[in-house]
Structures are given as C-alpha cells and as structure tokens.
PDB file of N, CA and C in Angstrom:
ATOM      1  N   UNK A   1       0.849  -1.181   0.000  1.00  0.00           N
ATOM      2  CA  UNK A   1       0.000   0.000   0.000  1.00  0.00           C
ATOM      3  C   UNK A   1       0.890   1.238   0.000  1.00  0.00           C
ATOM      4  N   UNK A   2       0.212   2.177  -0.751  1.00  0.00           N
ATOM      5  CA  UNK A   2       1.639   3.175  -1.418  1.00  0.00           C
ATOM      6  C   UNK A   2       0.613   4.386  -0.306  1.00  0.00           C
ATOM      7  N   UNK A   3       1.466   5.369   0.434  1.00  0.00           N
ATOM      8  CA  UNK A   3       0.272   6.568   0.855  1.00  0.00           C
ATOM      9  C   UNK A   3      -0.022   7.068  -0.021  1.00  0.00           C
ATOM     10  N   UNK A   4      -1.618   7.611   0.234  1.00  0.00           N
ATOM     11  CA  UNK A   4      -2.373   8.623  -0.971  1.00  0.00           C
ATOM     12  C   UNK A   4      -2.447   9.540  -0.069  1.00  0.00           C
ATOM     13  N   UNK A   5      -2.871   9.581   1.776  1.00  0.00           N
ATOM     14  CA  UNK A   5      -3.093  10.896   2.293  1.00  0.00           C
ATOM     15  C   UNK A   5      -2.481  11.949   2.337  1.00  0.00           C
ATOM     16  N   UNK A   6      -2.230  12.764   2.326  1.00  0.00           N
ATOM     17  CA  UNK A   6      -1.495  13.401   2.933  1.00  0.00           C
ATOM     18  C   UNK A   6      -1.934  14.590   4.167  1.00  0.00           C
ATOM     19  N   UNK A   7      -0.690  15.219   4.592  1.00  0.00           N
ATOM     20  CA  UNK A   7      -0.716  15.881   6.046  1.00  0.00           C
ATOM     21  C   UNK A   7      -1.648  16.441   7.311  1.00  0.00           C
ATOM     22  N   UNK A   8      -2.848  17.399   5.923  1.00  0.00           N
ATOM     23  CA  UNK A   8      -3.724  17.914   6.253  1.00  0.00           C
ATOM     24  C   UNK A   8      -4.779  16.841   6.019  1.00  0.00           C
ATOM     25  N   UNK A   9      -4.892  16.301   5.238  1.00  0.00           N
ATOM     26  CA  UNK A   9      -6.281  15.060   5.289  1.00  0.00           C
ATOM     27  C   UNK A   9      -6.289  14.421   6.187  1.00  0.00           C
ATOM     28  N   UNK A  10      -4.653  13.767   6.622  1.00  0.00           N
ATOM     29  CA  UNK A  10      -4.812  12.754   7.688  1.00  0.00           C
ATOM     30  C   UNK A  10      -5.023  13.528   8.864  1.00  0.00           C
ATOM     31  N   UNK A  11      -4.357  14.510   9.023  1.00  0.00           N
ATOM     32  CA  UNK A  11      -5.060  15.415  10.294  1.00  0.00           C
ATOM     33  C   UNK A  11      -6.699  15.454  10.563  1.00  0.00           C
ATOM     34  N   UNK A  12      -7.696  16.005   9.453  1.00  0.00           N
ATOM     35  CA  UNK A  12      -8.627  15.766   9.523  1.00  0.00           C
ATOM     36  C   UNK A  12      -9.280  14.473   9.938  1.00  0.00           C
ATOM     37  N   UNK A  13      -9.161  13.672   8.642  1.00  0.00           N
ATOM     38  CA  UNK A  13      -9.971  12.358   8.911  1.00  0.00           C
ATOM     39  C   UNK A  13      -9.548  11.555  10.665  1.00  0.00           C
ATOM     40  N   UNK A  14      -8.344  12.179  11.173  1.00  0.00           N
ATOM     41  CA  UNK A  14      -8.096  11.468  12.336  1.00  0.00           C
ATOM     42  C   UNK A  14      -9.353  12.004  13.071  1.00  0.00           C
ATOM     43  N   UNK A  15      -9.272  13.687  13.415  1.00  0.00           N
ATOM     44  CA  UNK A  15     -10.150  14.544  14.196  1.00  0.00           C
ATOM     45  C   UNK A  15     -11.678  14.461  13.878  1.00  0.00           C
ATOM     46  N   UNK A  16     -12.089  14.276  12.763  1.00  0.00           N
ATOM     47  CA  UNK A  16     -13.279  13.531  12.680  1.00  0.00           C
ATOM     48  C   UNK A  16     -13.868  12.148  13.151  1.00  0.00           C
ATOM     49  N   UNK A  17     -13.116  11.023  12.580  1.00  0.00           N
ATOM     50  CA  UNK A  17     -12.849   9.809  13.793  1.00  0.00           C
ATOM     51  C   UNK A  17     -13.013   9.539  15.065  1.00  0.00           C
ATOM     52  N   UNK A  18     -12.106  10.664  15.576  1.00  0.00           N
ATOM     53  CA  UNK A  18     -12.294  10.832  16.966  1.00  0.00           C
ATOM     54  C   UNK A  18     -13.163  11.231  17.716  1.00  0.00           C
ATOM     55  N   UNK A  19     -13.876  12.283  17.057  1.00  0.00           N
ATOM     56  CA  UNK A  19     -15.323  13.299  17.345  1.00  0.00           C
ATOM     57  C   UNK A  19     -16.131  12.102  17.260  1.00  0.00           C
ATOM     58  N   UNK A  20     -16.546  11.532  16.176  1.00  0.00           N
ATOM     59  CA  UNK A  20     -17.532  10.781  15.852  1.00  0.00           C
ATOM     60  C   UNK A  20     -17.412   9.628  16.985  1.00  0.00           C
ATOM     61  N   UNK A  21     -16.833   8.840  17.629  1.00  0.00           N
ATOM     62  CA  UNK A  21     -16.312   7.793  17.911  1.00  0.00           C
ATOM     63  C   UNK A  21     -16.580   8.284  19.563  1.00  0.00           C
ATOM     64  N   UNK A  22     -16.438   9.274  19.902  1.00  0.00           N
ATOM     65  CA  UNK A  22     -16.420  10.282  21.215  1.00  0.00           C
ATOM     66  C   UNK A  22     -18.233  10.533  21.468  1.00  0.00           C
ATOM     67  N   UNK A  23     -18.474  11.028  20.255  1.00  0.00           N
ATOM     68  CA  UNK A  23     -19.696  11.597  20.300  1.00  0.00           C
ATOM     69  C   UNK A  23     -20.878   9.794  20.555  1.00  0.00           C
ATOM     70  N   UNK A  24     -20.626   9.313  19.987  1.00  0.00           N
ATOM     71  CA  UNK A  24     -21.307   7.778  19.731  1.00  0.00           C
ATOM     72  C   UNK A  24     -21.022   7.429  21.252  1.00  0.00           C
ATOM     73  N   UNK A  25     -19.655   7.533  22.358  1.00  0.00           N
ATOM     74  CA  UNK A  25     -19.477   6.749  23.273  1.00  0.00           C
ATOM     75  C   UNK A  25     -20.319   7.529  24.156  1.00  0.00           C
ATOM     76  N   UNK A  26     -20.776   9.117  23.999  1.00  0.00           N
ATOM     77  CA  UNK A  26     -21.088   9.968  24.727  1.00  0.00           C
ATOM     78  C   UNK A  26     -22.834   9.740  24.835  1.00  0.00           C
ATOM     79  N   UNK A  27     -22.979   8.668  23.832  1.00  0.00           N
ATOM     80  CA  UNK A  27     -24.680   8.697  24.019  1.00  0.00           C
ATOM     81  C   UNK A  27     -25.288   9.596  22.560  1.00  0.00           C
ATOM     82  N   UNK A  28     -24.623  11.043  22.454  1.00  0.00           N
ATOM     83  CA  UNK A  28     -25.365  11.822  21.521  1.00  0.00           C
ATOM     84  C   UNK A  28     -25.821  11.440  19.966  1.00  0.00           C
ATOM     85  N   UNK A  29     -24.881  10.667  19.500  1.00  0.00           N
ATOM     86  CA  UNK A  29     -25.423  10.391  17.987  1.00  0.00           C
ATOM     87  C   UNK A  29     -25.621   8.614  18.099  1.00  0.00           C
ATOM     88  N   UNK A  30     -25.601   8.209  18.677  1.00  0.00           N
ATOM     89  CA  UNK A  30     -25.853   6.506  18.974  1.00  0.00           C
ATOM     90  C   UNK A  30     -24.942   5.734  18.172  1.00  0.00           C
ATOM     91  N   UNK A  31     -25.027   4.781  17.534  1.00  0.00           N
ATOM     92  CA  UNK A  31     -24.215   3.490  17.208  1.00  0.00           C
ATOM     93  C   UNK A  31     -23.898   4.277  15.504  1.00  0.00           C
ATOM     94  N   UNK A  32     -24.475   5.203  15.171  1.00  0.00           N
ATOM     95  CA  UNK A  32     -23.620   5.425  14.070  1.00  0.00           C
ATOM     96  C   UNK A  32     -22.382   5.812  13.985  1.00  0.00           C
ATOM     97  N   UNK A  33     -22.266   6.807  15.018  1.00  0.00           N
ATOM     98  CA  UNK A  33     -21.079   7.262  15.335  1.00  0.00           C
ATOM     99  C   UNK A  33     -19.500   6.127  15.429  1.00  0.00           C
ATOM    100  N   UNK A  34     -19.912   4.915  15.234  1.00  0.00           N
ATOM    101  CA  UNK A  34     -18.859   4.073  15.051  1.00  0.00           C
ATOM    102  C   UNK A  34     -18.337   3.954  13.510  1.00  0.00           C
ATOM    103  N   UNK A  35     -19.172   4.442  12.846  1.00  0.00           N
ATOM    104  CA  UNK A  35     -18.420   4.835  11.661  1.00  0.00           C
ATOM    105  C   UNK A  35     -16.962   5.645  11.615  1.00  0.00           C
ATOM    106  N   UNK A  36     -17.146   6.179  12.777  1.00  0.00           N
ATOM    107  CA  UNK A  36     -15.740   7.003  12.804  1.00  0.00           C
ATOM    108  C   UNK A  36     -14.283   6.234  12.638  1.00  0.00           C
ATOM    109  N   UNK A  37     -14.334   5.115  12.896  1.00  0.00           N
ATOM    110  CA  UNK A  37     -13.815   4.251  12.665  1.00  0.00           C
ATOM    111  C   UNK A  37     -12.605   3.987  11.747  1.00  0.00           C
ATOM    112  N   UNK A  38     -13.850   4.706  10.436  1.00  0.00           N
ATOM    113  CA  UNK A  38     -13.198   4.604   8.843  1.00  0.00           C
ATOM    114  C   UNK A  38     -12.534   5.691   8.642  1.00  0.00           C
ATOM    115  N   UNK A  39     -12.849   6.845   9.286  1.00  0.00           N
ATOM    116  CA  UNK A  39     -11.591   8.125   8.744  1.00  0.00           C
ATOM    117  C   UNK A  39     -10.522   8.177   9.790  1.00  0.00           C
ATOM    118  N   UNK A  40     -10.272   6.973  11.007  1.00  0.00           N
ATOM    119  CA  UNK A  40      -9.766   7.346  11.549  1.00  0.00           C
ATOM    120  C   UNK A  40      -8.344   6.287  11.338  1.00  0.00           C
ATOM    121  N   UNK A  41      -9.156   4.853  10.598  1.00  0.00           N
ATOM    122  CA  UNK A  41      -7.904   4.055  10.351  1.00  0.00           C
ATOM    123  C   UNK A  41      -7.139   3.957   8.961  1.00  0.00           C
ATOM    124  N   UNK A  42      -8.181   5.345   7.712  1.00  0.00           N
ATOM    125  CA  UNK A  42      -7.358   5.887   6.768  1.00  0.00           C
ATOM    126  C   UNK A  42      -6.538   6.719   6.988  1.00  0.00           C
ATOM    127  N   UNK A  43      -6.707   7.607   8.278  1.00  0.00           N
ATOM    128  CA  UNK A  43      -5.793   8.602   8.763  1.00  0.00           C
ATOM    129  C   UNK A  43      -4.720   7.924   9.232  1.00  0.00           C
ATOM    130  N   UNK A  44      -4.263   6.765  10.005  1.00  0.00           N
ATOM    131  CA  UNK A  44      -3.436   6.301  10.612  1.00  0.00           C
ATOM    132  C   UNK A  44      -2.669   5.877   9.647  1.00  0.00           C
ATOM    133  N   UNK A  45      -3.693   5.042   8.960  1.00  0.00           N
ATOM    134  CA  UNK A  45      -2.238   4.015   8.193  1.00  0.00           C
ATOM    135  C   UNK A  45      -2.269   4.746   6.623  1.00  0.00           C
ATOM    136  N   UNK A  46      -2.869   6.540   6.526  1.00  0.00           N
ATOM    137  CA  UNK A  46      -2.371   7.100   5.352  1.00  0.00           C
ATOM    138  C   UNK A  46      -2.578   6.668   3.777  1.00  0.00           C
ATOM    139  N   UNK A  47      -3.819   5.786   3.657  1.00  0.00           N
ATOM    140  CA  UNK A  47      -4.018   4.815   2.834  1.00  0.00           C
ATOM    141  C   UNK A  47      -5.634   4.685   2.292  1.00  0.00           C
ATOM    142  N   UNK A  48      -5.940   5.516   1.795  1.00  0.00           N
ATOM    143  CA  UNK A  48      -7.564   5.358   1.169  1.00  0.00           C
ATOM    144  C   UNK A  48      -7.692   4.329   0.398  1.00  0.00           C
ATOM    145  N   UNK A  49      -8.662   3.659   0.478  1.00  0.00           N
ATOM    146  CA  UNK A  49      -8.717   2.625  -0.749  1.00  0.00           C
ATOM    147  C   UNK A  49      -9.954   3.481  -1.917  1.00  0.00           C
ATOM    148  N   UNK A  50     -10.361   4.411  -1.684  1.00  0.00           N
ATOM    149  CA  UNK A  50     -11.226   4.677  -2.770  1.00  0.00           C
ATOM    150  C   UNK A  50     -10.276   5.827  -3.755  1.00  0.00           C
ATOM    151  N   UNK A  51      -9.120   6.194  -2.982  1.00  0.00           N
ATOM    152  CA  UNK A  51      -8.355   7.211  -3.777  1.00  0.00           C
ATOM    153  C   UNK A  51      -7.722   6.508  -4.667  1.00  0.00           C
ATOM    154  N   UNK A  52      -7.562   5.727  -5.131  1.00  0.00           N
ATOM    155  CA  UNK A  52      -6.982   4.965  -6.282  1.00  0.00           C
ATOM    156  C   UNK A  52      -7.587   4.913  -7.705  1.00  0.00           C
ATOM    157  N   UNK A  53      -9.154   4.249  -7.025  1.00  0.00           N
ATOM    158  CA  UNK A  53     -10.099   4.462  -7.989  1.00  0.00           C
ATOM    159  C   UNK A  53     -10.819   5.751  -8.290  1.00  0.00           C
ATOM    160  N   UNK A  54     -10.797   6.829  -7.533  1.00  0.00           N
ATOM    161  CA  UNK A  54     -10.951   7.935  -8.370  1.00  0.00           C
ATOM    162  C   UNK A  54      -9.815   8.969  -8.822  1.00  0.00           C
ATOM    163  N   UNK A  55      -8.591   8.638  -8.770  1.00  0.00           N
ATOM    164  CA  UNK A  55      -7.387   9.281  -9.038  1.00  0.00           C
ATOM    165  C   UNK A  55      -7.102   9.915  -8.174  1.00  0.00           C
ATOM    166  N   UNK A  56      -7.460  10.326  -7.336  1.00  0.00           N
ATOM    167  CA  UNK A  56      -6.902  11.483  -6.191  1.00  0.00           C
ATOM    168  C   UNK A  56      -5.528  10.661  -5.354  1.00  0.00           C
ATOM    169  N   UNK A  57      -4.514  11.793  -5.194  1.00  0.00           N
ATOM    170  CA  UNK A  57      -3.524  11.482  -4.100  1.00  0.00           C
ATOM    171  C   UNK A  57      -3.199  12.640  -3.248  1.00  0.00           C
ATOM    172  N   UNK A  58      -3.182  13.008  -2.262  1.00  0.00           N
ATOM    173  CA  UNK A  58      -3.241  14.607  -1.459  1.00  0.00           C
ATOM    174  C   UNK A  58      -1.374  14.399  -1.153  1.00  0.00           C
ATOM    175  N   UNK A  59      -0.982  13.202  -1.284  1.00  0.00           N
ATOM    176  CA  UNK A  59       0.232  12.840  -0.353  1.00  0.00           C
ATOM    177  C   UNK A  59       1.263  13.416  -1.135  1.00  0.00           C
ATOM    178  N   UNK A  60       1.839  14.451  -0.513  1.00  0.00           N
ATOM    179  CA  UNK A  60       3.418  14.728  -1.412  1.00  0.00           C
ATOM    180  C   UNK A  60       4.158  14.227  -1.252  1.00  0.00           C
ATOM    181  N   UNK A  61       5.454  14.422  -2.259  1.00  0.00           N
ATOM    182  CA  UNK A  61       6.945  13.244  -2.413  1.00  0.00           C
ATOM    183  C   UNK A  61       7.297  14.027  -2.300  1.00  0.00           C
ATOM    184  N   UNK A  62       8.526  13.897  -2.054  1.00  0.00           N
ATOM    185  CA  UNK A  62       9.644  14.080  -1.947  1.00  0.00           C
ATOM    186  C   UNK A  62      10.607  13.727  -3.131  1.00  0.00           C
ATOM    187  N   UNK A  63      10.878  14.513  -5.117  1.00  0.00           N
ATOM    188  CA  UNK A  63      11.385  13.456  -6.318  1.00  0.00           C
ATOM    189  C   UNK A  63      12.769  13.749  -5.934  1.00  0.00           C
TER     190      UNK A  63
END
C-alpha cells in the first residue's frame, strides 16, 4: 500500500474519527457514530482505498 493521504487530510480524517467515535461513546449520535472508525484508520495508516479508484492522491513526495 503506497500513501495517498497526505498531512492535512490525515489530520482531519483522524479529528473527525475521533469526534464521531467520542460523540457515539457519549450517548449523543448513537451506534452510528462508530463509523468514525473509517476516517480514523485511513488517517493512521495514510491509505484510502477509494483514492486509487478515483485518481486522487493529497500525499506529497519528496522526487
């Protein structure tokens, strides 16, 4: 798996994750909130699987 995120996405999708995942344990949005799940373990391991198939990569190199 090659990274597609990059810096500022994975920042986000972590902080969303976390909200969502917080908010769900907190009672307020109920069992959906475990969705957070998904932006939080593309944020970690930097790796979208849908960015492939629509061309997007946010992640800069270093040529």
């Amino acid at each position: 798996m090659k990274a597609n995120v990059g810096t500022l996405d994975r920042s986000l999708r972590i902080a969303v994750g976390l909200i969502l995942i917080a908010l769900s344990l907190g009672g307020v949005i109920g069992l959906w909130g475990w969705i957070g799940l998904l932006p939080l373990a593309t944020g970690i391991f930097r790796f979208c699987p849908a960015y492939p198939l629509l061309g997007i990569d946010t992640c800069k190199r270093k040529s």
